[in-house]
PDB file of N, CA and C in Angstrom:
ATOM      1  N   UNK A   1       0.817  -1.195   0.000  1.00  0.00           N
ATOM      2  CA  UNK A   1       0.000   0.000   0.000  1.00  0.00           C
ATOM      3  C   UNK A   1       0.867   1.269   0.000  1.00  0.00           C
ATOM      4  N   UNK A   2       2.233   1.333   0.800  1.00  0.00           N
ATOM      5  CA  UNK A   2       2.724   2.435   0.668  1.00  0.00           C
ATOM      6  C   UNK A   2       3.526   2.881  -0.450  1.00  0.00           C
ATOM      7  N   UNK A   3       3.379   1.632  -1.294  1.00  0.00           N
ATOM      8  CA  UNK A   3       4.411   2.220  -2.878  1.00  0.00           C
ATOM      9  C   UNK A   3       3.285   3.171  -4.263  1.00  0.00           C
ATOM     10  N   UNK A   4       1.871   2.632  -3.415  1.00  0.00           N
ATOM     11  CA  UNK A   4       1.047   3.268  -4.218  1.00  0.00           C
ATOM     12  C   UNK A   4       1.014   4.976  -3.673  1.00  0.00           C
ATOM     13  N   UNK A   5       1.203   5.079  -2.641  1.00  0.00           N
ATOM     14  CA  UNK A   5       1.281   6.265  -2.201  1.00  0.00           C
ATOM     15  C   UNK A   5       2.674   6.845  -2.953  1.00  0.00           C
ATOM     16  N   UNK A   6       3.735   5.926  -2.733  1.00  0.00           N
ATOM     17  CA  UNK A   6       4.866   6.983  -3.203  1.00  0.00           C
ATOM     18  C   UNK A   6       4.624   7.386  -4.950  1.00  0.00           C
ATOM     19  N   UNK A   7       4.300   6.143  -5.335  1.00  0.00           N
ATOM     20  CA  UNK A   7       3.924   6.595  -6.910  1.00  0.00           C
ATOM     21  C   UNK A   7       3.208   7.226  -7.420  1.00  0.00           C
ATOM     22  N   UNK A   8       2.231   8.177  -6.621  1.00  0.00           N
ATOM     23  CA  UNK A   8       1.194   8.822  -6.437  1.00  0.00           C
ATOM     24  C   UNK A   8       2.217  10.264  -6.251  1.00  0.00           C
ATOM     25  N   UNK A   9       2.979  10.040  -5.224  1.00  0.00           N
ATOM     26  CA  UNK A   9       3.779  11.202  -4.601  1.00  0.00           C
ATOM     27  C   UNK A   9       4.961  11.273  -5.921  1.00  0.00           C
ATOM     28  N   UNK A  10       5.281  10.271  -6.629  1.00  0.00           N
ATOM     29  CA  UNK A  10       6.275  10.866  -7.658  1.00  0.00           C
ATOM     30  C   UNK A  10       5.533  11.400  -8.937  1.00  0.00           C
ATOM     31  N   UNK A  11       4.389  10.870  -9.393  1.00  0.00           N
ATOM     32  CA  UNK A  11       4.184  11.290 -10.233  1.00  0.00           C
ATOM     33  C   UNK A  11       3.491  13.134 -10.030  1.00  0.00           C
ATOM     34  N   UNK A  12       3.299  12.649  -8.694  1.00  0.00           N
ATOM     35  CA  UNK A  12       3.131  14.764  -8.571  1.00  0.00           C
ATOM     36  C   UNK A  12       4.233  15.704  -8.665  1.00  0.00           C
ATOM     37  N   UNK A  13       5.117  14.923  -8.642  1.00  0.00           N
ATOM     38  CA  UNK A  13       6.516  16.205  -8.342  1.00  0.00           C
ATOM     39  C   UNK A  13       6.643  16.002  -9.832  1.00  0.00           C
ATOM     40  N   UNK A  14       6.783  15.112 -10.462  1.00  0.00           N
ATOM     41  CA  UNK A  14       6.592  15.313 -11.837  1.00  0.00           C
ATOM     42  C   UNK A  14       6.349  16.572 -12.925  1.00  0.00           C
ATOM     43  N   UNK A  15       4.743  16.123 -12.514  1.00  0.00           N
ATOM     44  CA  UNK A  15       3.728  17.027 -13.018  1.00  0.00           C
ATOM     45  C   UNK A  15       4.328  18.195 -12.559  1.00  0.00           C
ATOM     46  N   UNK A  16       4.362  18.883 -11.467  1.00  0.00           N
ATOM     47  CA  UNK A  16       4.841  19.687 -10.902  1.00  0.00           C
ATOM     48  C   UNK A  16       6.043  20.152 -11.637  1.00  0.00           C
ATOM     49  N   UNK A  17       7.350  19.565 -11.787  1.00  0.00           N
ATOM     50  CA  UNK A  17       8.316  19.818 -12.548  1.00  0.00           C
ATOM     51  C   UNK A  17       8.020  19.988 -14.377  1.00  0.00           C
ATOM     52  N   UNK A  18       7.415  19.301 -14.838  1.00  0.00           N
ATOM     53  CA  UNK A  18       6.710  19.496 -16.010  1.00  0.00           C
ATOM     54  C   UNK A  18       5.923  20.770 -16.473  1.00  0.00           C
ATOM     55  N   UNK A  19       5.024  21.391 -15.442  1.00  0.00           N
ATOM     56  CA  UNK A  19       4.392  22.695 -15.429  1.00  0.00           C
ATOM     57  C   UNK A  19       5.769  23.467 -15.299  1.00  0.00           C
ATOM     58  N   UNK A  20       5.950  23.456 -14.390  1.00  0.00           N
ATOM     59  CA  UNK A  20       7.291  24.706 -14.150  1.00  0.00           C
ATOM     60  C   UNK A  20       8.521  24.668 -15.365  1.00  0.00           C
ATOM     61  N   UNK A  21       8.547  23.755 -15.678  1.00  0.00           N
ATOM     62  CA  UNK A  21       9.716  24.140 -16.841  1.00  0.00           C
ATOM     63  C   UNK A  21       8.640  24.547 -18.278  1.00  0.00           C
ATOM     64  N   UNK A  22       7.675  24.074 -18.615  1.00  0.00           N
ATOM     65  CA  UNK A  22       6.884  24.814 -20.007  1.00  0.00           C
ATOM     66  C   UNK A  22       6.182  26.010 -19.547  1.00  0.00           C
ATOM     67  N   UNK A  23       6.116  26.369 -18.376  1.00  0.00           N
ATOM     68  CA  UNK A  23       5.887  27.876 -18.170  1.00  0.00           C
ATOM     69  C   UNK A  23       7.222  28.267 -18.380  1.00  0.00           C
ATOM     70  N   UNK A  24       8.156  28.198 -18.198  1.00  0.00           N
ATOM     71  CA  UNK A  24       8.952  29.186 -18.117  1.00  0.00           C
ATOM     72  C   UNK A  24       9.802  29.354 -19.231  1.00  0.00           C
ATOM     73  N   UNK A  25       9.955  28.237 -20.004  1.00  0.00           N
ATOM     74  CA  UNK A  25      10.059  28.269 -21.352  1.00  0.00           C
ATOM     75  C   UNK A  25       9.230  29.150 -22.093  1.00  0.00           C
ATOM     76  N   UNK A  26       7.852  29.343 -21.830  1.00  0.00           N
ATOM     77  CA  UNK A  26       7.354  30.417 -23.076  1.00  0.00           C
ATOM     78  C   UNK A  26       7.579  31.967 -22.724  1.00  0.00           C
ATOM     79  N   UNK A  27       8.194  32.189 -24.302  1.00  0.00           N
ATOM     80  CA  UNK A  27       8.428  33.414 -24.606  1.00  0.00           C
ATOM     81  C   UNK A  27       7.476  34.636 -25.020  1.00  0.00           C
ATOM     82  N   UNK A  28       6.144  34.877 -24.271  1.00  0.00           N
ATOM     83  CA  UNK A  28       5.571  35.540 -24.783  1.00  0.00           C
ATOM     84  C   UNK A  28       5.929  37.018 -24.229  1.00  0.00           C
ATOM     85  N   UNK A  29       5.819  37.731 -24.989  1.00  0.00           N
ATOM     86  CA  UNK A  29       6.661  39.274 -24.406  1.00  0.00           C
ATOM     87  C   UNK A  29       6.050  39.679 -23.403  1.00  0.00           C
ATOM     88  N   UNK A  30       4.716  39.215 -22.803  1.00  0.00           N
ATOM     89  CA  UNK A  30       4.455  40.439 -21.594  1.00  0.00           C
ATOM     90  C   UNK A  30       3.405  41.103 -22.245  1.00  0.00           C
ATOM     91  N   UNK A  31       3.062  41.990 -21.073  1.00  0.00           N
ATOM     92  CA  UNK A  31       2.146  43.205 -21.344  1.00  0.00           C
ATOM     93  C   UNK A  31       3.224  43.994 -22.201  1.00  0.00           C
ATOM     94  N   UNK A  32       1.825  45.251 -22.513  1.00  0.00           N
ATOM     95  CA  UNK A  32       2.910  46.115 -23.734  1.00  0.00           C
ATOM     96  C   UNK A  32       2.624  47.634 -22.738  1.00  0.00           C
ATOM     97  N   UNK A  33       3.975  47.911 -22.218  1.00  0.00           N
ATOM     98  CA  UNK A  33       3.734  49.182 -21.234  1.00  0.00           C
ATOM     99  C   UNK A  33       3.015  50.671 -21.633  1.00  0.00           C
ATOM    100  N   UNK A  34       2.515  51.247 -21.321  1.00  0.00           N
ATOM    101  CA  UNK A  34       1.643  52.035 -21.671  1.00  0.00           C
ATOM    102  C   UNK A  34       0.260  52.264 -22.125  1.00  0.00           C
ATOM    103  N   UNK A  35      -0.277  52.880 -23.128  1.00  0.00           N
ATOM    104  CA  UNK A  35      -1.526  52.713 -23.482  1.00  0.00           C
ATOM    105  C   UNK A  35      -1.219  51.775 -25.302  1.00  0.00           C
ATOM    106  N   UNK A  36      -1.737  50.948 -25.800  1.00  0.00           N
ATOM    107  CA  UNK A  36      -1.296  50.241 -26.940  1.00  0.00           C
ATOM    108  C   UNK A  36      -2.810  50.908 -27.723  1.00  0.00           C
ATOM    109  N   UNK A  37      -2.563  51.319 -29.284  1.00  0.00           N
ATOM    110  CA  UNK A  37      -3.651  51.320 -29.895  1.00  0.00           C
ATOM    111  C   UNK A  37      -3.667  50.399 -30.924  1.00  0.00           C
ATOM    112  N   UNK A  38      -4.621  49.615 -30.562  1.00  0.00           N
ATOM    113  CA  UNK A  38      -4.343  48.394 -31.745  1.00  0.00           C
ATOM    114  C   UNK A  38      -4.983  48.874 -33.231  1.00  0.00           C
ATOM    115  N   UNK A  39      -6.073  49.598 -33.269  1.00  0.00           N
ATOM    116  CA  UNK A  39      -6.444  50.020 -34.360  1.00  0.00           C
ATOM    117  C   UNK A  39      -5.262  50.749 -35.499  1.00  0.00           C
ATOM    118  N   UNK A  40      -4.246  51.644 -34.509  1.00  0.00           N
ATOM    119  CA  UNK A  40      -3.174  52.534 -35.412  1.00  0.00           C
ATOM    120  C   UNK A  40      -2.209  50.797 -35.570  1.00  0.00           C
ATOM    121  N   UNK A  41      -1.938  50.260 -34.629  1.00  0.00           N
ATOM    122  CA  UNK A  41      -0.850  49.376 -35.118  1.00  0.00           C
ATOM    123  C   UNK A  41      -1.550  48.585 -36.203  1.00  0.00           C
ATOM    124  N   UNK A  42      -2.864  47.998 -36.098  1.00  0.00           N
ATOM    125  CA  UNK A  42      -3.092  47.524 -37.522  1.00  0.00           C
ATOM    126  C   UNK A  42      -3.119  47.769 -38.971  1.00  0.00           C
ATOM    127  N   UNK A  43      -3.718  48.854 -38.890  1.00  0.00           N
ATOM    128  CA  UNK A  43      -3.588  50.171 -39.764  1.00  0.00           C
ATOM    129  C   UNK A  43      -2.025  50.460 -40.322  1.00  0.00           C
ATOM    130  N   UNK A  44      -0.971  50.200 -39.700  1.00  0.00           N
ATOM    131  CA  UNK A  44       0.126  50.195 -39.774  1.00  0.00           C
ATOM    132  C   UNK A  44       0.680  48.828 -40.812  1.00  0.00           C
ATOM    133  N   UNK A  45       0.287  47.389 -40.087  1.00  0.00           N
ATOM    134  CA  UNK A  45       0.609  46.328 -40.300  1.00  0.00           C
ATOM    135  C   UNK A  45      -0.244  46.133 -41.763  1.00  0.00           C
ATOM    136  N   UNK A  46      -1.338  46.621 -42.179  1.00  0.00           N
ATOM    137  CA  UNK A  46      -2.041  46.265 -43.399  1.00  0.00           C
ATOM    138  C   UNK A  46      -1.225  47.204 -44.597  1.00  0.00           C
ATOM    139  N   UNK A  47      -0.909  48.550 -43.796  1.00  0.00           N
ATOM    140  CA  UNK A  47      -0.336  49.331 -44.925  1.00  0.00           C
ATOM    141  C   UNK A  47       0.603  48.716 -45.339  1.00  0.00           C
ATOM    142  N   UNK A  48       1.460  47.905 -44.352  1.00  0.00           N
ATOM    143  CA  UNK A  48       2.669  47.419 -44.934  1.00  0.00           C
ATOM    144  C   UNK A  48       2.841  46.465 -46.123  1.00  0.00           C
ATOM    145  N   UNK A  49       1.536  45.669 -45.601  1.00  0.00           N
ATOM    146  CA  UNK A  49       1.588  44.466 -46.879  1.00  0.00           C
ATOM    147  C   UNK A  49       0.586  44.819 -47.986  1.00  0.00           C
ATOM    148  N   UNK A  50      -0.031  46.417 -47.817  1.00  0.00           N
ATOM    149  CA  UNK A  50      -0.801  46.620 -48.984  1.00  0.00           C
ATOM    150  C   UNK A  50      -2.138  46.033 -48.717  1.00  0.00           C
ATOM    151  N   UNK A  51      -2.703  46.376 -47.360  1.00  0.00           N
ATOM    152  CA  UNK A  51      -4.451  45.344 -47.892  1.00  0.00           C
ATOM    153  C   UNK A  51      -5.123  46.363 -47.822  1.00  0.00           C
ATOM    154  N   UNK A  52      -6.715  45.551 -47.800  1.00  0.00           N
ATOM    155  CA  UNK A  52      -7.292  46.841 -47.620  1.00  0.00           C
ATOM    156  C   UNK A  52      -8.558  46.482 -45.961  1.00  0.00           C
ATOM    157  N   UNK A  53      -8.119  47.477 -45.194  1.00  0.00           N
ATOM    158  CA  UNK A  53      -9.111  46.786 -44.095  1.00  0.00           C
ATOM    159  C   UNK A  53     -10.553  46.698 -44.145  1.00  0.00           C
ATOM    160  N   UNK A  54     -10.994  45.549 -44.173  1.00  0.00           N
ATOM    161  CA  UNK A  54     -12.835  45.478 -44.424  1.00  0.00           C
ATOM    162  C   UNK A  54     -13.414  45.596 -43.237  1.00  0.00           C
ATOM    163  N   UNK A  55     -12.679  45.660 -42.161  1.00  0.00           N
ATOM    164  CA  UNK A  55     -13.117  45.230 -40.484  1.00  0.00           C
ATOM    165  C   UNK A  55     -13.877  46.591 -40.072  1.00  0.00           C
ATOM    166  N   UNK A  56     -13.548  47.622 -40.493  1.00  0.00           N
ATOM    167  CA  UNK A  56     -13.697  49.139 -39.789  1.00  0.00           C
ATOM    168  C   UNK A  56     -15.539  48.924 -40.213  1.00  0.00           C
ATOM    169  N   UNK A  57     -16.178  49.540 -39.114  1.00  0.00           N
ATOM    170  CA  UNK A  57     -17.520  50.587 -38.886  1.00  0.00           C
ATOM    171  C   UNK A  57     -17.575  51.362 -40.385  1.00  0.00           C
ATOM    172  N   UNK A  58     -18.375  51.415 -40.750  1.00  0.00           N
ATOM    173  CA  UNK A  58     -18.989  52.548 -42.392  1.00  0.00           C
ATOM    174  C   UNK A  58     -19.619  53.365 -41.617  1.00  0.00           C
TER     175      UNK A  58
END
């Protein structure tokens, strides 16, 4: 009975070690400091490749 407990107890530190290293592996940048306007940065990103935005309010 007590090896079911420990195998119980290893596979948590596991898991445990498993979460903590793929969190900390991802690279996502963070918040973006200040106020962000996504409308001008898109507006930006479409001009670049030439589209035309259909998304905007008439």
């Amino acid at each position: 009975m007590e090896w079911i407990i420990a195998i119980a107890l290893a596979v948590g530190v596991f898991v445990l070690v498993a979460v903590f290293v793929l969190r900390t592996k991802r690279h996502d940048g963070g918040t973006v400091r200040g106020w962000f306007e996504f409308d001008k940065y898109k507006d930006g990103e479409n001009s670049k490749r030439n589209l035309h935005d259909k998304t905007r309010w008439r």
